[in-house]
N, C-alpha and C. Protein backbone atom coordinates (compact mmCIF):
# COMPACT_ATOMS: atom_id res chain seq x y z
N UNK A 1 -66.24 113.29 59.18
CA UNK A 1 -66.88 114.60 59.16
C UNK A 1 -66.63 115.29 57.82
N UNK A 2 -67.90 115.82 57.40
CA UNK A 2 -67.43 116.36 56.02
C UNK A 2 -67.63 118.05 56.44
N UNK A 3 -66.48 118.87 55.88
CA UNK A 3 -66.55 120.61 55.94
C UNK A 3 -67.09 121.54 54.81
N UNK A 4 -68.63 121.58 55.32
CA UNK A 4 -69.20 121.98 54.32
C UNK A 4 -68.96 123.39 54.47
N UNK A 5 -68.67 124.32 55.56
CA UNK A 5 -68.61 125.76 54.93
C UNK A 5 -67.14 125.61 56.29
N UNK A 6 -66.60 127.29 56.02
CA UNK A 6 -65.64 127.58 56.90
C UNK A 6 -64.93 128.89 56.69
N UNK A 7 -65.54 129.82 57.37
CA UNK A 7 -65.34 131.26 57.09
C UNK A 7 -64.40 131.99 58.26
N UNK A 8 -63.76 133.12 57.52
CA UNK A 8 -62.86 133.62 58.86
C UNK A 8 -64.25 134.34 59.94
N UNK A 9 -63.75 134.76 61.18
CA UNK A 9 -64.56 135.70 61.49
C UNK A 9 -63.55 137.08 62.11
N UNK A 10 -62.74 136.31 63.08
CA UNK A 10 -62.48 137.65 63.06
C UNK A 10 -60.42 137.59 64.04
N UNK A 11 -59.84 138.41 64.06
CA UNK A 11 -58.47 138.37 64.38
C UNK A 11 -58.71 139.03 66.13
N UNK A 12 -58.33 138.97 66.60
CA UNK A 12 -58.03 139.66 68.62
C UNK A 12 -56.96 139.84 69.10
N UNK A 13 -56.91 140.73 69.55
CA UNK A 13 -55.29 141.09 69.59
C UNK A 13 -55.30 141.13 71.27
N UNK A 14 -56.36 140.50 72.07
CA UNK A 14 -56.77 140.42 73.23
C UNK A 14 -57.75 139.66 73.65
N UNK A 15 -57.38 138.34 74.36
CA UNK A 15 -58.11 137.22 74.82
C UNK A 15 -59.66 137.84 75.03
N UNK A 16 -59.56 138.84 75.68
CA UNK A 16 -61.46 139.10 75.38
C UNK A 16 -61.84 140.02 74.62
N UNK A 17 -61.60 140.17 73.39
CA UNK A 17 -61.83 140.80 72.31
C UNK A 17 -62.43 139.35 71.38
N UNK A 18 -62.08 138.10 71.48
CA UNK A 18 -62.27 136.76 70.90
C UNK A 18 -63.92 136.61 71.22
N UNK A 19 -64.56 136.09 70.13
CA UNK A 19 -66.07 136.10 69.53
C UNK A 19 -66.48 135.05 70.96
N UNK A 20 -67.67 135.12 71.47
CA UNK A 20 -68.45 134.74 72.05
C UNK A 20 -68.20 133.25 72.52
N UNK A 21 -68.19 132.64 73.89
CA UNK A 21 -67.89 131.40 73.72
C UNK A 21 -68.98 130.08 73.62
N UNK A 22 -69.88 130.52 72.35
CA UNK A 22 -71.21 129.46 72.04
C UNK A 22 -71.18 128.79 71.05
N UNK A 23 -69.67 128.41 71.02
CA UNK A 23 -69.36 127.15 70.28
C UNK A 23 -68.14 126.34 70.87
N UNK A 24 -68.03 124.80 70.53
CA UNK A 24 -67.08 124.45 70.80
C UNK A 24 -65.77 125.02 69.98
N UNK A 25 -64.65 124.96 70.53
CA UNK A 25 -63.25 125.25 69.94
C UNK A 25 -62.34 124.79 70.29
N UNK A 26 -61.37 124.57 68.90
CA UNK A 26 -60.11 124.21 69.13
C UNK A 26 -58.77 124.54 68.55
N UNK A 27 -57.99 124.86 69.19
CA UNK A 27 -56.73 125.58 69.12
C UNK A 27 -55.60 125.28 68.39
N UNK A 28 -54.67 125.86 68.01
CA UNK A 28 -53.63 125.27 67.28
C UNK A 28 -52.79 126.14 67.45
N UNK A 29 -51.67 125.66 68.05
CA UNK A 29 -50.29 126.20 68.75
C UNK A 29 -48.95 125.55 68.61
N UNK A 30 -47.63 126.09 68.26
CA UNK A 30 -46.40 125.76 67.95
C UNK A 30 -45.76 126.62 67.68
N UNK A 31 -44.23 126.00 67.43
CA UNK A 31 -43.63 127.36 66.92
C UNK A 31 -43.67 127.71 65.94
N UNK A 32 -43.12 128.85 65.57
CA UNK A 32 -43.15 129.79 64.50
C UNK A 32 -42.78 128.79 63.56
N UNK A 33 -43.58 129.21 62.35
CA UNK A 33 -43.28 128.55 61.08
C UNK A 33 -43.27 126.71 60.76
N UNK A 34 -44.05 126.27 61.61
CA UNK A 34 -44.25 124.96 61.91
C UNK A 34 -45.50 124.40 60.98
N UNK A 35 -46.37 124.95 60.84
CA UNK A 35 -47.20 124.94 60.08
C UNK A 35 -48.88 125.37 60.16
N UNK A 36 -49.19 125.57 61.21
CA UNK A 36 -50.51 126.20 61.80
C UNK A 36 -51.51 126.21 61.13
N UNK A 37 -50.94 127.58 60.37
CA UNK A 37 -52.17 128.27 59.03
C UNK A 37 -52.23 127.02 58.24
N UNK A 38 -51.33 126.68 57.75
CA UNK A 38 -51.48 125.55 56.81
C UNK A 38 -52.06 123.66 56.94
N UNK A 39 -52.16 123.90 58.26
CA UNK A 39 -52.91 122.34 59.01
C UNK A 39 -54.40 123.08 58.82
N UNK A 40 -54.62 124.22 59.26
CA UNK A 40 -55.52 124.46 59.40
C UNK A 40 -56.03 124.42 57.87
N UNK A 41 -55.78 124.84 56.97
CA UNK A 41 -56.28 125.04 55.67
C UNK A 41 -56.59 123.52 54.47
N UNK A 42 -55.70 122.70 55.42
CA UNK A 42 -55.64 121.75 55.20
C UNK A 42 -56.89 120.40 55.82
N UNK A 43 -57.66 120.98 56.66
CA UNK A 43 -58.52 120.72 57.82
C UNK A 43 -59.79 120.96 56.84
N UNK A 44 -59.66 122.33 56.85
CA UNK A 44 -61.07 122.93 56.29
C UNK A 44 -61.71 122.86 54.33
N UNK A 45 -60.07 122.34 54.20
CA UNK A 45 -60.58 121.93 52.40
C UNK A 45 -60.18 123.59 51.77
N UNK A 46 -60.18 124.34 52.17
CA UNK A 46 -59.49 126.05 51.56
C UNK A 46 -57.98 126.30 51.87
N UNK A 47 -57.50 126.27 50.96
CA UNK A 47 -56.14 127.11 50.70
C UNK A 47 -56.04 128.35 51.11
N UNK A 48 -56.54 129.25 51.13
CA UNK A 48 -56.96 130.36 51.46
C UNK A 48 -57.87 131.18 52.98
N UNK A 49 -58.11 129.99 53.34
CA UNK A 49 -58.81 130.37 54.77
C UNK A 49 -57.99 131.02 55.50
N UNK A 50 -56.48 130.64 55.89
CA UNK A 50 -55.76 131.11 57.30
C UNK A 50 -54.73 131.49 56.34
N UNK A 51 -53.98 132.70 56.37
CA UNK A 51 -52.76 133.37 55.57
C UNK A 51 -51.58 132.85 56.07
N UNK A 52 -51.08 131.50 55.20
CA UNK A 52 -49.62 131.42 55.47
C UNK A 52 -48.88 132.22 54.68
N UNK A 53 -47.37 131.93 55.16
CA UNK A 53 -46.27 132.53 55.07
C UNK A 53 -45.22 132.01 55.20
N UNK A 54 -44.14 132.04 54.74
CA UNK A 54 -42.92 131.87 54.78
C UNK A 54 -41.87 132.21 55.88
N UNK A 55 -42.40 133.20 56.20
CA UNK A 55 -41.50 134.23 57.15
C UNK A 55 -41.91 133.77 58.73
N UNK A 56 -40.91 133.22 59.69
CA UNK A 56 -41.75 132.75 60.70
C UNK A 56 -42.26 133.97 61.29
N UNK A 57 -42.88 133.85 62.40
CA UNK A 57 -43.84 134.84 63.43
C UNK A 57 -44.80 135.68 62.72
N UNK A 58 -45.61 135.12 61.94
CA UNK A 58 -46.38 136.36 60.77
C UNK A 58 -47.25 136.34 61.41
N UNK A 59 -48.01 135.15 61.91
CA UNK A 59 -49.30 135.38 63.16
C UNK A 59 -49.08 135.73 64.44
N UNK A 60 -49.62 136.96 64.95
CA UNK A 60 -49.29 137.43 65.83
C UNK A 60 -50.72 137.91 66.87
N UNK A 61 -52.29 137.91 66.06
CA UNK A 61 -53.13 137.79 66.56
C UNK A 61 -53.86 136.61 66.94
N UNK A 62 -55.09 136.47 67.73
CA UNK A 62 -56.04 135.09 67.95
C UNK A 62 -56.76 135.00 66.49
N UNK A 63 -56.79 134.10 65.60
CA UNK A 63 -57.45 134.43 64.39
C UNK A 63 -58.46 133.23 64.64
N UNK A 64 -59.82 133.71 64.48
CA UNK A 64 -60.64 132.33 64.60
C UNK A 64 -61.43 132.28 63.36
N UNK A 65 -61.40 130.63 63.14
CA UNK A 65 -62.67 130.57 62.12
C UNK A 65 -64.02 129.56 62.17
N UNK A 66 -64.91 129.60 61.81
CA UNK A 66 -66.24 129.43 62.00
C UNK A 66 -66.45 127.93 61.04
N UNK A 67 -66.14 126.90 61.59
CA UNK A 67 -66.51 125.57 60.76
C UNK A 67 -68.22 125.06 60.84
N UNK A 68 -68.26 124.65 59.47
CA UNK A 68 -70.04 124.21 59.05
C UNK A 68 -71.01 124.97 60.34
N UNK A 69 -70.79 126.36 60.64
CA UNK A 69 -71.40 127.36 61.71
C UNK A 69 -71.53 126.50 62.99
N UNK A 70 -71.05 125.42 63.46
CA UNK A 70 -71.02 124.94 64.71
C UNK A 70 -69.56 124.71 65.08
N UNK A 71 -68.74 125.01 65.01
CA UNK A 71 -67.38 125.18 65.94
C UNK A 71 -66.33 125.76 65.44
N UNK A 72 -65.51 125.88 66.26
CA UNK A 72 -64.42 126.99 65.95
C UNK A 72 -62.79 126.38 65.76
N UNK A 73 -62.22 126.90 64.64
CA UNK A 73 -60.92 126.57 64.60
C UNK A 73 -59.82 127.64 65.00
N UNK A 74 -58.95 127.87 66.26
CA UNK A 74 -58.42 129.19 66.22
C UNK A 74 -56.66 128.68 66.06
N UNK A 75 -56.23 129.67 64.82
CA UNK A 75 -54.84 129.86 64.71
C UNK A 75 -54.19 130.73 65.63
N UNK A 76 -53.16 130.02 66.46
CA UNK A 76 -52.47 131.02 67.70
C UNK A 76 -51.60 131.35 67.68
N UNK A 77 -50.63 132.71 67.83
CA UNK A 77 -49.20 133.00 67.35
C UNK A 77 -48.44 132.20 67.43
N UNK A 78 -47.45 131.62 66.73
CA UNK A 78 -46.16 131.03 67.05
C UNK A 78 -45.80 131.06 68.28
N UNK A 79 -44.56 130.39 69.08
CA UNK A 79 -43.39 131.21 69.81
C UNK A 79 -42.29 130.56 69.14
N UNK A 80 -40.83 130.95 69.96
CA UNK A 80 -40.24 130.63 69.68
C UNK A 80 -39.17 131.28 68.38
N UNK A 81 -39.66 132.40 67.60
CA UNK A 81 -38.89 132.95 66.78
C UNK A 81 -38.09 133.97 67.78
N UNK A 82 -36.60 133.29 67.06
CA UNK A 82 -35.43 134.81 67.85
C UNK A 82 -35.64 135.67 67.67
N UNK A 83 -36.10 135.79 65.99
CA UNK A 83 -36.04 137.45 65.34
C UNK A 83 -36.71 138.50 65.94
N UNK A 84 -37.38 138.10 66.74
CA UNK A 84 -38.78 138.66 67.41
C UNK A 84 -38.43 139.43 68.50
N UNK A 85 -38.57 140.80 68.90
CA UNK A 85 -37.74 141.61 69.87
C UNK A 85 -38.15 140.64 71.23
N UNK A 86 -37.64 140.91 72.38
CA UNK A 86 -38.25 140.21 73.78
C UNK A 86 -39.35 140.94 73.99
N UNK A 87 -40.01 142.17 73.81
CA UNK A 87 -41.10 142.60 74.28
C UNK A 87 -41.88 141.77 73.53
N UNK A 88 -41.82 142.11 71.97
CA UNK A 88 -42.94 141.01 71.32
C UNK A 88 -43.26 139.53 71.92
N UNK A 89 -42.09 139.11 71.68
CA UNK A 89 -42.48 137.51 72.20
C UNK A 89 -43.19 137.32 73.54
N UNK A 90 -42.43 138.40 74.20
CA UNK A 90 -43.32 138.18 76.03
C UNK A 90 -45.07 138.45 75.53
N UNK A 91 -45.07 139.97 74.87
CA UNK A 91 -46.68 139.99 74.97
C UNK A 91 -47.72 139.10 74.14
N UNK A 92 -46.61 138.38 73.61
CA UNK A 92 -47.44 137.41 72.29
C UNK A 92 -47.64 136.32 73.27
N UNK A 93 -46.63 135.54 74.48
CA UNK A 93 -46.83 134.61 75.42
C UNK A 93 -48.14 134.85 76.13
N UNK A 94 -47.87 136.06 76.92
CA UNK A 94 -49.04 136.58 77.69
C UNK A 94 -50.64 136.39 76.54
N UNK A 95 -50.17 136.96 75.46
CA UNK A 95 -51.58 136.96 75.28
C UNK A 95 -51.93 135.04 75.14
N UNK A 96 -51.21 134.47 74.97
CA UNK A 96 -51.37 133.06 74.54
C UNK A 96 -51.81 132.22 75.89
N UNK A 97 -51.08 132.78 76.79
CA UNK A 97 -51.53 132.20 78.26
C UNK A 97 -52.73 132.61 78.35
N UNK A 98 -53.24 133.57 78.54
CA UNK A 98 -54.58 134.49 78.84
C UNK A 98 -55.80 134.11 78.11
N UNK A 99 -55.19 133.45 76.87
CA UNK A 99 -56.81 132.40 75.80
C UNK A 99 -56.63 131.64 76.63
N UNK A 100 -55.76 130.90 76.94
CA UNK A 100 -55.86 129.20 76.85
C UNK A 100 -55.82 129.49 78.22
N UNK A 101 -55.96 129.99 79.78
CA UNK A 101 -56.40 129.85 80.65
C UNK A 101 -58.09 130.30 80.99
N UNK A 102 -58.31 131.44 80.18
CA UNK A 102 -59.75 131.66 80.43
C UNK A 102 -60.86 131.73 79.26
N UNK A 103 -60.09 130.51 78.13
CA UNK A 103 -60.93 130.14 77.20
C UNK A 103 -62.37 129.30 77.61
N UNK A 104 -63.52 129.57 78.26
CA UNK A 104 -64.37 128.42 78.31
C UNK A 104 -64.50 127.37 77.62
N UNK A 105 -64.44 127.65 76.06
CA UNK A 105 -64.86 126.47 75.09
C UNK A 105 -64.13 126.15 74.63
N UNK A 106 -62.77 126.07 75.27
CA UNK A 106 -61.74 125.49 74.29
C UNK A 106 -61.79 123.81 74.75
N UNK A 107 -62.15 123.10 73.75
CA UNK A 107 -61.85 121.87 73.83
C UNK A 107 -60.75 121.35 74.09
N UNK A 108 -60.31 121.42 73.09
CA UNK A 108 -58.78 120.56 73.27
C UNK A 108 -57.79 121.63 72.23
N UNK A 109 -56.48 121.71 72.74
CA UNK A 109 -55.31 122.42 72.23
C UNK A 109 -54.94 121.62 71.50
N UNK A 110 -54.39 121.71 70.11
CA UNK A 110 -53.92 120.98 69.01
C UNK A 110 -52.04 121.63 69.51
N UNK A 111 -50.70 121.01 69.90
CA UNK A 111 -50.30 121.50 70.28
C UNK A 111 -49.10 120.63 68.62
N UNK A 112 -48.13 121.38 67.85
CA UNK A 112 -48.06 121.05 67.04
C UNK A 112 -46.24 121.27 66.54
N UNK A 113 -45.52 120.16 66.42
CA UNK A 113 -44.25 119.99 66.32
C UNK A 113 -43.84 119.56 65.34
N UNK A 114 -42.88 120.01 64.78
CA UNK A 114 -42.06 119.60 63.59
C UNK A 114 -41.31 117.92 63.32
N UNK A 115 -41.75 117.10 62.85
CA UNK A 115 -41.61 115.39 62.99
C UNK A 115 -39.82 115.36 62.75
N UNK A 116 -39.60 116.49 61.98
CA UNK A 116 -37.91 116.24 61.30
C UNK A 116 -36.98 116.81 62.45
N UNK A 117 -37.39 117.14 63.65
CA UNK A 117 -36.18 117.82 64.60
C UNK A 117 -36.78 116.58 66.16
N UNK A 118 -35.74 116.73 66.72
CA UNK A 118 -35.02 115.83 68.09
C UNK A 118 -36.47 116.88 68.61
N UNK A 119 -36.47 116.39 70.16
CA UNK A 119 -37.20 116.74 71.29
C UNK A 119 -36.99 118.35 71.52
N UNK A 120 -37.33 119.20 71.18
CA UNK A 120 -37.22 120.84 71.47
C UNK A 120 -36.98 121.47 72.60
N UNK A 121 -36.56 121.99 73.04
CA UNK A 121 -37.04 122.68 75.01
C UNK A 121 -37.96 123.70 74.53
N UNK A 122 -38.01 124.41 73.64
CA UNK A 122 -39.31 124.84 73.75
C UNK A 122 -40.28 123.98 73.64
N UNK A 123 -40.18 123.58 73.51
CA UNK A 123 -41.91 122.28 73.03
C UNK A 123 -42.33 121.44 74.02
N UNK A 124 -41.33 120.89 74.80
CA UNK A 124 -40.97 120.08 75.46
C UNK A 124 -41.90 121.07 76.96
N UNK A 125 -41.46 122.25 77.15
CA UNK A 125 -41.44 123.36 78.14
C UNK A 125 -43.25 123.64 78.06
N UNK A 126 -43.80 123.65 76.95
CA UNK A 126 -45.32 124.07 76.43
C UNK A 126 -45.85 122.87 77.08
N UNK A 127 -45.20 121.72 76.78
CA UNK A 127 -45.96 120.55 76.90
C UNK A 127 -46.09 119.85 78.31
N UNK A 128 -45.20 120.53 79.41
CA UNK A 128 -44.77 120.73 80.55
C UNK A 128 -46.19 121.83 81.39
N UNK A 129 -45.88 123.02 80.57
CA UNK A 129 -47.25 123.39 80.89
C UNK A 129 -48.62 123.44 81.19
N UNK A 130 -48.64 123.00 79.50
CA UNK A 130 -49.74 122.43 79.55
C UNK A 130 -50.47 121.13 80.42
N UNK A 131 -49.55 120.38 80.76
CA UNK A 131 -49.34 119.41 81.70
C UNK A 131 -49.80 119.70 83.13
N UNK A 132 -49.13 120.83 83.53
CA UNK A 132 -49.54 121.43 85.32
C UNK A 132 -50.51 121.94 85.12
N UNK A 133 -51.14 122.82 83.72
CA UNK A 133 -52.59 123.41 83.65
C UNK A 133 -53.98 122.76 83.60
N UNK A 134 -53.22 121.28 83.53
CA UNK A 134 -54.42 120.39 83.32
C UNK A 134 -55.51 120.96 82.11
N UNK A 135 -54.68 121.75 81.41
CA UNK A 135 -55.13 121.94 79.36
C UNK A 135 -55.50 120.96 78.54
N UNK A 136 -56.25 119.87 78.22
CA UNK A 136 -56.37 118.65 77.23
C UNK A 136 -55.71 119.47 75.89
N UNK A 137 -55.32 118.61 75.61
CA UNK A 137 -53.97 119.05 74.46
C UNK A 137 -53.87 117.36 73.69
N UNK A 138 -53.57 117.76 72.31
CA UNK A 138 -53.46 116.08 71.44
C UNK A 138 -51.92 116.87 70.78
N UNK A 139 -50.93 115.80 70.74
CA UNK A 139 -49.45 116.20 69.66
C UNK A 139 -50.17 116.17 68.25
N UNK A 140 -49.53 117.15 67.08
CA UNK A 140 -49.69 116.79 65.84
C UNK A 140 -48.24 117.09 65.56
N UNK A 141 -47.82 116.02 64.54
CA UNK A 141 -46.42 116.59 64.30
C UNK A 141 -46.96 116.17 62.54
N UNK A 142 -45.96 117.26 62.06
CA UNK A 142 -46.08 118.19 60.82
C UNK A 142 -45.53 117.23 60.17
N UNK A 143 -45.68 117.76 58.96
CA UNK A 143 -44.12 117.74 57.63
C UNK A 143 -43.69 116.52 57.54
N UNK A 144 -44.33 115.54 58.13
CA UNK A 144 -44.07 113.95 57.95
C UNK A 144 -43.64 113.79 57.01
N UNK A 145 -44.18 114.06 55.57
CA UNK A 145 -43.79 113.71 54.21
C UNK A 145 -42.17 114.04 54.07
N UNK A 146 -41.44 114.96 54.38
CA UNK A 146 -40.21 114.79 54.49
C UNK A 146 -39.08 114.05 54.86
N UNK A 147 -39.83 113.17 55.35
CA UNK A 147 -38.81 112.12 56.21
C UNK A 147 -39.21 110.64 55.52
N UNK A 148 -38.45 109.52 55.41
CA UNK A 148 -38.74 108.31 54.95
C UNK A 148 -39.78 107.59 56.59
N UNK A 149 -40.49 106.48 55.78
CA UNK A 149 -40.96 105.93 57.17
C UNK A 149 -40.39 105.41 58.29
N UNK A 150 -39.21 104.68 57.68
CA UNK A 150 -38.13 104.53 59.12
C UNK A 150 -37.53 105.87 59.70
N UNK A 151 -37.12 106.79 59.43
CA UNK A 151 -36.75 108.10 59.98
C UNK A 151 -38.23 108.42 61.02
N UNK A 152 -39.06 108.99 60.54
CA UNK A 152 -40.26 109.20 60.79
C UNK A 152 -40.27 108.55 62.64
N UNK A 153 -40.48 107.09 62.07
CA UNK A 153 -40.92 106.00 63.16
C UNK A 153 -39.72 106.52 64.01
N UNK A 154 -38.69 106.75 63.90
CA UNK A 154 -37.49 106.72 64.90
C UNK A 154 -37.62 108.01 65.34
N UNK A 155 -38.34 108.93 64.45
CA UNK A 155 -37.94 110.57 65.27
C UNK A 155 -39.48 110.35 66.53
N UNK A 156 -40.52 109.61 65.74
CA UNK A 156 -41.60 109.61 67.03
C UNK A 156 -41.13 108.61 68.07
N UNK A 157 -40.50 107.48 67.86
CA UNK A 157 -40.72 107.00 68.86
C UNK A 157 -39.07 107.85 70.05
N UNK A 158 -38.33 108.58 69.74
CA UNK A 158 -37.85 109.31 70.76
C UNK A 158 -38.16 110.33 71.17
N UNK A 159 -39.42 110.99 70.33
CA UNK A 159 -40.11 111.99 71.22
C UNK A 159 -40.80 111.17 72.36
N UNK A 160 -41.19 110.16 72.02
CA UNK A 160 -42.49 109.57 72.80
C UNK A 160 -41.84 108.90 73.86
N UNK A 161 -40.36 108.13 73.74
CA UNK A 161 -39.20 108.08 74.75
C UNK A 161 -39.22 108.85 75.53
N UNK A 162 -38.56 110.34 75.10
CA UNK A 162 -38.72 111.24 75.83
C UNK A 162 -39.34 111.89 77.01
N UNK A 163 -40.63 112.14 76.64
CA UNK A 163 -41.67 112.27 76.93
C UNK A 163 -42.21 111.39 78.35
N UNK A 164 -42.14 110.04 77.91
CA UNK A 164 -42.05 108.79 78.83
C UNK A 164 -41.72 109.10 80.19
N UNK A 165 -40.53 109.47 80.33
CA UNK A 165 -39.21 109.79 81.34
C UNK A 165 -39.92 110.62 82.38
N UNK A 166 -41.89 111.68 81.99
CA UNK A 166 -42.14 112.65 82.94
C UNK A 166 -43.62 112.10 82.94
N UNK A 167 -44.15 111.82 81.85
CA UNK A 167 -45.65 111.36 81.58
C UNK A 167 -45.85 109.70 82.14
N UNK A 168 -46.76 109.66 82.96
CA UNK A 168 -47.33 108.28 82.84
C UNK A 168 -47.96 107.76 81.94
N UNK A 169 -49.13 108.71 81.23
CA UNK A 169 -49.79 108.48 80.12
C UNK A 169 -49.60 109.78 78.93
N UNK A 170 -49.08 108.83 78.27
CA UNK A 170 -48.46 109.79 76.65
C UNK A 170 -49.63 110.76 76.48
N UNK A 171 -49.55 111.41 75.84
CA UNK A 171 -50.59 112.37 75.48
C UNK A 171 -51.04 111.53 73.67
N UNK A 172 -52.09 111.66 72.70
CA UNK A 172 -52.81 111.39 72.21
C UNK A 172 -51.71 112.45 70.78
N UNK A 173 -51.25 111.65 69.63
CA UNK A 173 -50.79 112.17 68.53
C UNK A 173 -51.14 111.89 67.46
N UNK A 174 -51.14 112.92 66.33
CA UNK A 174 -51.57 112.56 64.95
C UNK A 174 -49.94 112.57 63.95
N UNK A 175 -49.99 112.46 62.85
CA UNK A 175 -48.89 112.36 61.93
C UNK A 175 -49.66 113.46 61.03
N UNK A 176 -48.97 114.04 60.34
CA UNK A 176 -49.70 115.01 59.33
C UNK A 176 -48.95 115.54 57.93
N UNK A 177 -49.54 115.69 57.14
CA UNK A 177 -48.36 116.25 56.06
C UNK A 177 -49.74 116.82 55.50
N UNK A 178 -49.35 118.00 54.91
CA UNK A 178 -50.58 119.10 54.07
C UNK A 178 -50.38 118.71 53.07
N UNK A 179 -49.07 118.50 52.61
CA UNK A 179 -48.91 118.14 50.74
C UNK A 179 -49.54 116.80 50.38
N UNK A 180 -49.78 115.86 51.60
CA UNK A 180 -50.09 114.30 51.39
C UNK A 180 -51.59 114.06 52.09
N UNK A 181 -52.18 115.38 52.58
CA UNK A 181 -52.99 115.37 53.24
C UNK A 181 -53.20 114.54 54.09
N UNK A 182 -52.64 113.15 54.44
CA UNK A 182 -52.46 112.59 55.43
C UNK A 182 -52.84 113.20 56.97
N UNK A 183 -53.51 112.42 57.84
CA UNK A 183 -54.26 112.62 59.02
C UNK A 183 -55.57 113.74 59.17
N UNK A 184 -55.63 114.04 58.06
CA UNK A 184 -56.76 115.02 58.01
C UNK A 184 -58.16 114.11 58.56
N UNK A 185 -58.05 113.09 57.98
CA UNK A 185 -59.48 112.33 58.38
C UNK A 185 -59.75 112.38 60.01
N UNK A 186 -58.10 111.52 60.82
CA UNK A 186 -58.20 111.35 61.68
C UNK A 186 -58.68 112.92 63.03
N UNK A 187 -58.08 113.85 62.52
CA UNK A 187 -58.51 114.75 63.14
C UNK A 187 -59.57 115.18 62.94
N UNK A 188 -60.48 115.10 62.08
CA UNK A 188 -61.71 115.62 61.62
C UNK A 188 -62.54 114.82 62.42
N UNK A 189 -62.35 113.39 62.60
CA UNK A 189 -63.29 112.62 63.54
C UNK A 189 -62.74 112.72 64.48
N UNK A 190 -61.64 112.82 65.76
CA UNK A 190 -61.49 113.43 66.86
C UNK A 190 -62.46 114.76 67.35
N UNK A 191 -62.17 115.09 66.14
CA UNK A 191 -62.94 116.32 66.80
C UNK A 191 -64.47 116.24 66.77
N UNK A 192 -64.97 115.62 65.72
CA UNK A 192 -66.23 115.28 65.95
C UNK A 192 -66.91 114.18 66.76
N UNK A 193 -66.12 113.54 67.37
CA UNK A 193 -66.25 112.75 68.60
C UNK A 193 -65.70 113.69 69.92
N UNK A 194 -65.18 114.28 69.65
CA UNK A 194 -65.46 115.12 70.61
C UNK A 194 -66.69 116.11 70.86
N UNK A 195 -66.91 116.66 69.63
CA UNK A 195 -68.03 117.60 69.63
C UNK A 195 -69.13 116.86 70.36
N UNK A 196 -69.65 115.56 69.88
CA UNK A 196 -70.88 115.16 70.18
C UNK A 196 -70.80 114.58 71.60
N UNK A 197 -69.31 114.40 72.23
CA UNK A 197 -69.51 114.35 73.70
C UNK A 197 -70.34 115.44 74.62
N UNK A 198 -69.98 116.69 73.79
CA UNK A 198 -70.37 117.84 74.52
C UNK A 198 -71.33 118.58 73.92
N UNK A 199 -71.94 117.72 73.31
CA UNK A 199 -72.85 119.17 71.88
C UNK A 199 -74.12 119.26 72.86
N UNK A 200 -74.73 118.70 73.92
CA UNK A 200 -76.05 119.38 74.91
C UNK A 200 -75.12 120.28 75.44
N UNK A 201 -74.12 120.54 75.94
CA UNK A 201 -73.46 121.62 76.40
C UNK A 201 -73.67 123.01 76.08
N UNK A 202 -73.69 123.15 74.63
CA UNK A 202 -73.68 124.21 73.37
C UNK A 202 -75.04 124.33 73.46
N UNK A 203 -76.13 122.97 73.14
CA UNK A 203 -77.27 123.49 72.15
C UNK A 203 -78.19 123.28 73.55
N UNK A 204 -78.14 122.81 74.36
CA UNK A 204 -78.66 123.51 75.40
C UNK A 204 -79.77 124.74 75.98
């Protein structure tokens, strides 16, 4: 798939405040400071599309953007930052539950973990969720480039251990690094094999 345009449209600070659901979409969720904005920017060919940051929890709204005007990429708050009072984090959950249960067009959740850390309980807990919600969800784990390929291979295959122990069937993962651009292809055609499963759906 090639990304010929990809514009913001607009931020929601409330699951139905989020633009119209007459496109396909897909989500991108993890914790704070994992990399989000920056998969995403990395997706669309612009540096500049989704505002990263340094500082974890900086996204705190639904931010969606508008790929080659037929589907949607949405950046979703973090969780998981301490710094974050408990009211914040609860209403940032709530609002995160409240897309991703009465999103119509959400395709599939990009659900997205750090390759350099052990099995998380937060992550682990999302992925649990997402699991009883019957949510289609694919793993991307980040920051690959940091790790040698034997590290790498050993940190996935004990997530995927892990994992094992509750799943009959693994869930569907990419490898990713923004600096190496690595897996960008592969997600770009996921998703466009996905799209065209469902594109009479849309154009309809």
């Amino acid at each position: 798939m090639v990304i010929k345009s990809a514009e913001f449209i607009k931020s929601s600070a409330r699951a139905d405040q989020c633009p119209p659901p007459d496109f396909p979409e897909y989500a991108f969720i993890g914790r704070s400071n994992v990399g989000k904005s920056t998969l995403i920017n990395m997706l669309a060919g612009n540096k500049r599309l989704a505002k990263t940051s340094s500082t974890p929890g900086k996204t705190r709204l639904i931010n969606h953007f508008l790929i080659n005007s037929r589907w949607y990429l949405v950046d979703l708050p973090g969780y998981g930052y301490a710094r974050a009072s408990r009211e914040l984090r609860r209403g940032m959950g709530k609002l995160v539950n409240r897309y991703i249960e009465n999103r119509t067009n959400l395709l599939c959740l990009f659900l997205l973990i750090d390759s350099r850390h052990s099995p998380l309980p937060a992550d682990l807990s999302v992925i649990q969720s997402l699991g009883e919600k019957q949510v289609p969800f694919v793993l991307v784990f980040t920051k690959c480039d940091k790790l040698s390929a034997g590290q790498l291979d050993s940190n996935l295959n004990n997530y995927l251990r892990h994992l094992g122990r509750n799943w009959e069937k693994l869930p569907r993962y990419f490898c990713t690094s923004a600096l190496q651009k690595s897996g960008k292809d592969e997600i770009l055609e996921f998703i466009n094999n996905t799209n065209n499963a469902v594109l009479t759906r849309f154009d309809g």
